[in-house]
Protein backbone atom coordinates (compact mmCIF):
# COMPACT_ATOMS: atom_id res chain seq x y z
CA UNK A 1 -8.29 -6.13 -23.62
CA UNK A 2 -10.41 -5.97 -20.63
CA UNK A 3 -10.86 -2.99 -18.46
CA UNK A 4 -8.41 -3.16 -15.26
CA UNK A 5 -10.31 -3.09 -12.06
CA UNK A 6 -9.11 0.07 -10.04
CA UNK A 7 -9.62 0.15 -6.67
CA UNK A 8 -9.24 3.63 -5.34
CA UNK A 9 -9.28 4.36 -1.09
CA UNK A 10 -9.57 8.30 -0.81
CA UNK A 11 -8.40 9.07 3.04
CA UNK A 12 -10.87 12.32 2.64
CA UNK A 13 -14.36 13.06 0.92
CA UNK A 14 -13.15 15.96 -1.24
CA UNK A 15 -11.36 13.75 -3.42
CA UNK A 16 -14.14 11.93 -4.43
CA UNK A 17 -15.59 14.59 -6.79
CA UNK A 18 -12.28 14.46 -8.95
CA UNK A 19 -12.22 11.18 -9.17
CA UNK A 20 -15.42 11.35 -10.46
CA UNK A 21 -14.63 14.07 -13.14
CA UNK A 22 -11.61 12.19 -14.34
CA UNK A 23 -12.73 8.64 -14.67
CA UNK A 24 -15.25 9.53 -17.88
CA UNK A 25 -11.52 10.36 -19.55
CA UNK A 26 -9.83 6.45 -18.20
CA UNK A 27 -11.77 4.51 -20.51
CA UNK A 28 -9.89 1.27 -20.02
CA UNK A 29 -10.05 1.95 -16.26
CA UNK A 30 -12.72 0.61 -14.05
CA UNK A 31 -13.24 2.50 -10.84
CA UNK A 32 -14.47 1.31 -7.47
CA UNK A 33 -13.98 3.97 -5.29
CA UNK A 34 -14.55 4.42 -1.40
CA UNK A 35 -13.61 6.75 1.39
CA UNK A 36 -11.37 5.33 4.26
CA UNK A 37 -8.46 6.31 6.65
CA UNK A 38 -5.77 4.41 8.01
CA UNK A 39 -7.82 0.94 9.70
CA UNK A 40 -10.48 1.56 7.61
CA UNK A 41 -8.92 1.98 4.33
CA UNK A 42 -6.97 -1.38 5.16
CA UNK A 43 -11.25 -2.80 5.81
CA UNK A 44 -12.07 -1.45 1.94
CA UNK A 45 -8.63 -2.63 0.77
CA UNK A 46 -9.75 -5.90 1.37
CA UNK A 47 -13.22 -5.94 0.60
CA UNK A 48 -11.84 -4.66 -2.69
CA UNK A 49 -8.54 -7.54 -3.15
CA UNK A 50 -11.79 -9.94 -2.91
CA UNK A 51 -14.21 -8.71 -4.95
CA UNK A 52 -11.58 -8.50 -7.86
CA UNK A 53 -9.80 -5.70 -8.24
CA UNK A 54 -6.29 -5.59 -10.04
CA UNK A 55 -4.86 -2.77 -8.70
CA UNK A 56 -5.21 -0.61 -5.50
CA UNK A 57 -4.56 3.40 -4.82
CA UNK A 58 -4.68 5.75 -1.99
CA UNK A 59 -2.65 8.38 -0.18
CA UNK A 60 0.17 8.68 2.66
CA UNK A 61 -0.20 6.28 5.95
CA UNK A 62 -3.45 4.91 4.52
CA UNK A 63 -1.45 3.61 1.28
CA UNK A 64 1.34 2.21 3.26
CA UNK A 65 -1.01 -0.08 5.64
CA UNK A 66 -2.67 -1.16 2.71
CA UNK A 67 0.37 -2.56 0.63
CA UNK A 68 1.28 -4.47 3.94
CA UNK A 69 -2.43 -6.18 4.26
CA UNK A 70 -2.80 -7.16 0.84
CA UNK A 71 -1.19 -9.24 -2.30
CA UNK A 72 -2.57 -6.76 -5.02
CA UNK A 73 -0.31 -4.11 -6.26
CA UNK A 74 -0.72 -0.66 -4.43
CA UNK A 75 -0.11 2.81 -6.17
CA UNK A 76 0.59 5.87 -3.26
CA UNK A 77 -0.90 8.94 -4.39
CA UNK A 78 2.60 11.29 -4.01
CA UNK A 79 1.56 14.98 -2.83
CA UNK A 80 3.52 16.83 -5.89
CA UNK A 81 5.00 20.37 -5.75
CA UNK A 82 1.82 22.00 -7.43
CA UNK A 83 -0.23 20.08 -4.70
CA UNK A 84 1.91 21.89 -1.72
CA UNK A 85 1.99 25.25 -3.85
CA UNK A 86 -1.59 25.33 -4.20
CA UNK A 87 -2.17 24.47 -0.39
CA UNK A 88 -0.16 26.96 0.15
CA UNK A 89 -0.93 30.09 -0.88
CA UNK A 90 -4.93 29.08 -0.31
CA UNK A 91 -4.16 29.06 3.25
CA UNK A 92 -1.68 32.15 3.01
CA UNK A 93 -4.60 34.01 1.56
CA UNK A 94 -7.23 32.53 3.67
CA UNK A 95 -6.23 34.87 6.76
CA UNK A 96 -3.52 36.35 8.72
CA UNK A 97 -3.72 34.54 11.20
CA UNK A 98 -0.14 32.51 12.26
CA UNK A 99 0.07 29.59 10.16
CA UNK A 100 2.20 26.13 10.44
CA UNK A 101 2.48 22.99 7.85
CA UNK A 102 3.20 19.91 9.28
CA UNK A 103 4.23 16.76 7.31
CA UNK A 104 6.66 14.31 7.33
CA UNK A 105 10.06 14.65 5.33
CA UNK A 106 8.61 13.86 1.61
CA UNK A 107 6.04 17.06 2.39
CA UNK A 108 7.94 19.26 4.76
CA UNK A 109 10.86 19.23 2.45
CA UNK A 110 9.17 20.83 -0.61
CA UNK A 111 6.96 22.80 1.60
CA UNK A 112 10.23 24.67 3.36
CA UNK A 113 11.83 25.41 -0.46
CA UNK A 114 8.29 27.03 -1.61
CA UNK A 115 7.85 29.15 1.72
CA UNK A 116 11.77 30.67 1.74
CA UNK A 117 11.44 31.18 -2.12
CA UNK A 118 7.95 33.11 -1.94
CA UNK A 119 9.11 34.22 1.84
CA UNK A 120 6.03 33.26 3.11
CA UNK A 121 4.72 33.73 7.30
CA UNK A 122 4.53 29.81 7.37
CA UNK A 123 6.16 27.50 9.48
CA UNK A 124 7.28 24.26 8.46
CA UNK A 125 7.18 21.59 11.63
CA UNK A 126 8.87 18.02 10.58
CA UNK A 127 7.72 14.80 11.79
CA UNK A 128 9.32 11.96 12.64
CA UNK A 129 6.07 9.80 13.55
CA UNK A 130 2.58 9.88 13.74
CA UNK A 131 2.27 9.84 17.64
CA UNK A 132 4.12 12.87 17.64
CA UNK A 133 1.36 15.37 16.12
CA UNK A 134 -0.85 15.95 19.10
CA UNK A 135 2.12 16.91 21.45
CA UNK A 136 3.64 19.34 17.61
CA UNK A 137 -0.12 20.64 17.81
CA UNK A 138 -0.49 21.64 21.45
CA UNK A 139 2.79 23.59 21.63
CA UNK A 140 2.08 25.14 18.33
CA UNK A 141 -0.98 25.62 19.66
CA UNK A 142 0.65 27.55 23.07
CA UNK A 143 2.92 30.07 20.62
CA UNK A 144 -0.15 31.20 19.10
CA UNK A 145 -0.61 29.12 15.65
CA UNK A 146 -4.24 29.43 14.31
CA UNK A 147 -4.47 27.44 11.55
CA UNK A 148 -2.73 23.93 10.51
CA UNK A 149 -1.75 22.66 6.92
CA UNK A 150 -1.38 18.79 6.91
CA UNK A 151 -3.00 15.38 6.04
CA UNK A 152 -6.01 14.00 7.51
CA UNK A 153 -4.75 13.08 10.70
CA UNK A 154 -3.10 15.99 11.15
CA UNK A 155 -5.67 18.45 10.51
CA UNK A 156 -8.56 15.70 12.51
CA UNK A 157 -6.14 16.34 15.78
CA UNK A 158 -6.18 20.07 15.01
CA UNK A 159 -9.64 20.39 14.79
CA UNK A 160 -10.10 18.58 18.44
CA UNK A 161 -7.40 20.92 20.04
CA UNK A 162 -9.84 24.13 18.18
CA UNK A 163 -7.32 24.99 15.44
CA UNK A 164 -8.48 25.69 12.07
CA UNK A 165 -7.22 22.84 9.78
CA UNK A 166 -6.39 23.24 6.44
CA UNK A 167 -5.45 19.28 4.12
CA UNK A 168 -3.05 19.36 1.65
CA UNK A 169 -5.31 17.81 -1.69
CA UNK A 170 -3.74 16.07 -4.22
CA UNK A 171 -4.71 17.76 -7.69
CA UNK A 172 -5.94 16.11 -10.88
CA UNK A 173 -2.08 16.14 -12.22
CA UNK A 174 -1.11 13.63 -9.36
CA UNK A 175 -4.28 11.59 -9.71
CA UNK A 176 -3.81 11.38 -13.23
CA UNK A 177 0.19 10.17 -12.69
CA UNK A 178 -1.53 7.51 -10.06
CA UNK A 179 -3.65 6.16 -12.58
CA UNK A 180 -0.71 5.89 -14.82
CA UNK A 181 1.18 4.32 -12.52
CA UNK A 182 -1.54 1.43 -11.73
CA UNK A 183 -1.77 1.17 -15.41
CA UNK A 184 1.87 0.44 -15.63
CA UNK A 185 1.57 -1.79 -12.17
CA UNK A 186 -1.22 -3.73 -13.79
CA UNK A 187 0.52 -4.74 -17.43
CA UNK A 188 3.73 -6.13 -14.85
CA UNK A 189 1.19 -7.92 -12.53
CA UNK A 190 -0.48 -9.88 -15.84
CA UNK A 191 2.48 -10.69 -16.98
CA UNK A 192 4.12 -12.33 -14.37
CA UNK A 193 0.69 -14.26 -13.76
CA UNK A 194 0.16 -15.42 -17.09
CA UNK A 195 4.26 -17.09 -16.28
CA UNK A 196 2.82 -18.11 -13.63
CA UNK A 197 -0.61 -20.11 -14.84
CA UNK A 198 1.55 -21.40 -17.22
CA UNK A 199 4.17 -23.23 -14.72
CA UNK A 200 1.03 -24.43 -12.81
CA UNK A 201 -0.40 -25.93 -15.59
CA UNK A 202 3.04 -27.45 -16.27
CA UNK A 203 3.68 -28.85 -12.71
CA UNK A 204 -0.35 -30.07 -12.84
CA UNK A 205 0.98 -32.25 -16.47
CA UNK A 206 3.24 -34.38 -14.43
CA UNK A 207 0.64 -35.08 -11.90
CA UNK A 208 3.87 -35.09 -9.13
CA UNK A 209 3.50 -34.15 -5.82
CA UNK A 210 5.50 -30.48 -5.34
CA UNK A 211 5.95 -28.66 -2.33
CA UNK A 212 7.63 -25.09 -2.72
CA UNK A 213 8.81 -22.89 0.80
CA UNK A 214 10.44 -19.56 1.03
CA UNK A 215 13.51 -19.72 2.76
CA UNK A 216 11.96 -19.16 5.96
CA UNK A 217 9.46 -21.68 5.99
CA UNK A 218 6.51 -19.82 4.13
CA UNK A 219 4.34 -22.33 1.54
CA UNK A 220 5.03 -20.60 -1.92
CA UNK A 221 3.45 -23.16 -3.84
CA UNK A 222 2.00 -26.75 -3.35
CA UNK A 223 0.47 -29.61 -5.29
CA UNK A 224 -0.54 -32.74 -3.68
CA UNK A 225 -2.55 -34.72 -6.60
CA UNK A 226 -1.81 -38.05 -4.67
CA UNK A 227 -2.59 -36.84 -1.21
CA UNK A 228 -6.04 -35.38 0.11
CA UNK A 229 -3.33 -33.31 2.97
CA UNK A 230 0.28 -32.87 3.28
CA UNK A 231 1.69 -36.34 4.68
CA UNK A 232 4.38 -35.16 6.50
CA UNK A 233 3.31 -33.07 9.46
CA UNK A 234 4.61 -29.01 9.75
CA UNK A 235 6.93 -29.82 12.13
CA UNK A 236 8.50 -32.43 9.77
CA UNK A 237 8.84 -30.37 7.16
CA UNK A 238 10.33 -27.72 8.81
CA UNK A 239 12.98 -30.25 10.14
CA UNK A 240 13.43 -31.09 6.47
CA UNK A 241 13.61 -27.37 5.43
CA UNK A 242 16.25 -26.90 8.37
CA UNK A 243 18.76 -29.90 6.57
CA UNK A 244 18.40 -28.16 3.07
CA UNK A 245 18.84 -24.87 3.93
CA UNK A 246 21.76 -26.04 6.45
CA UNK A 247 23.47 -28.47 3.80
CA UNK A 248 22.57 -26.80 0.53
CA UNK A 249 22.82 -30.33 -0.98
CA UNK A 250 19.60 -32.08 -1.81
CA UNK A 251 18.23 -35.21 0.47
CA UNK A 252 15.59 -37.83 0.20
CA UNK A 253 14.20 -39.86 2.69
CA UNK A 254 11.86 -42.41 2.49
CA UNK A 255 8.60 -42.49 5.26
CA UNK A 256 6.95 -45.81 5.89
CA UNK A 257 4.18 -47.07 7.82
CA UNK A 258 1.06 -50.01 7.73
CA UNK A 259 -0.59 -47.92 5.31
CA UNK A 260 1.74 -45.95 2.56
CA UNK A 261 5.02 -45.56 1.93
CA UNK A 262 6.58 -42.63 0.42
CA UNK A 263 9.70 -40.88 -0.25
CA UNK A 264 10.29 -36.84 -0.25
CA UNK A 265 13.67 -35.78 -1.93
CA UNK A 266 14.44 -32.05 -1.60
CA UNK A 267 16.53 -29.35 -2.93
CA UNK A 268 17.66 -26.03 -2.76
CA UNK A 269 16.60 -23.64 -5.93
């Protein structure tokens, strides 16, 4: 079996040695790995979904815009309980100077059981969205705070406002469950296009003229082996979409000009 193509978008440079350090151990994984945030982890995603890759991974916001820019699978890098418990106590330890972790809910939670269990001099500020962290940060700021736990937004904003920033790393346990993961992701993928090559090869056999749409008009799959276009126009087949979809019976009709005839019958799968 081949090796599957990872492609792996690190929103900060620290990450880059582990990566490193654990891809001698993923023999049947090949890494391409970059560093990228947000916008420009969406640029490498795609540079990556066209050079080949199988399977994509990064962290937080950066993971989320990629999985809506792209048609590869996408594996988010989850920020575990031993990746908030070691962020934790390296900044409680680092000084004692006041101290606050923002996050959104899937950090923020964990992060408040770990500080009332250890009762820790941390506060734990929820988000809701991304444009609120400045305005979190300058109040935070105004009580006093020093020093910021968060992701690389967070801690970029903190640094411009002359907080000390500390980012919450992901360790080499929740790397190693992310490469899992796109292993699993991968096997799925193949399998459904293998089903897929197969049912094109099919439809290619009977050298008929196929047209599939999503139900709202999106072109799923064509073949046109007796046309060099489509020989209805987009607005025409969106008319002919509208009756299916409206009737849920199927239709033919026949076109006819000077130069070709043809018919198109339709149905609803």
């Amino acid at each position: 079996m081949r090796k599957i193509k990872i492609g792996f978008i690190s929103p900060y440079e620290a990450m880059m040695p582990l990566i490193d350090e654990l891809e001698v151990e993923q023999e049947d994984l090949q890494i391409t790995r970059a560093v990228g945030n947000l916008e420009a982890g969406v640029a490498l995603a795609l540079e990556m979904e066209r050079n080949g890759a199988d399977v994509l991974i990064s962290r937080g916001g950066t993971a989320k815009m990629i999985r809506e820019a792209v048609s590869l699978p996408v594996v988010e890098i989850h920020i575990s309980g031993y990746d908030l418990l070691r962020s934790i106590m390296l900044a409680e330890g680092h000084s004692n100077e006041l101290k606050a972790l923002i996050g959104f809910p899937n950090i923020t939670m964990g992060a408040a059981s770990i500080v009332s269990l250890l009762e820790l001099r941390l506060e734990v500020v929820e988000l809701s969205s991304a444009a609120e962290v400045e305005a979190v940060l300058k109040r935070l700021k105004e009580r006093g705070v020093k020093q910021v736990l968060g992701d690389v937004v967070t801690i970029d904003a903190a640094a411009k406002l002359g907080l000390n920033g500390l980012l919450i790393q992901s360790g080499r346990e929740t790397l190693l469950e992310a490469f899992e993961e796109a292993r699993r992701l991968f096997v799925y993928a193949e399998k459904n296009q293998r089903q897929l090559r197969a049912l094109e090869m099919l439809v290619d056999g009977w050298q008929k003229d196929v047209i599939v749409l999503a139900e709202d008009g999106e072109l799923l799959f064509e073949r046109l082996p007796s046309f060099r276009e489509l020989p209805v126009s987009g607005a025409e087949l969106m008319e002919l979409r509208k009756q299916l979809v409206s009737s849920n019976k199927p239709l033919v009709k026949l076109y006819a000009d000077s130069k070709t005839s043809f018919y198109v019958k339709g149905e609803v799968l």
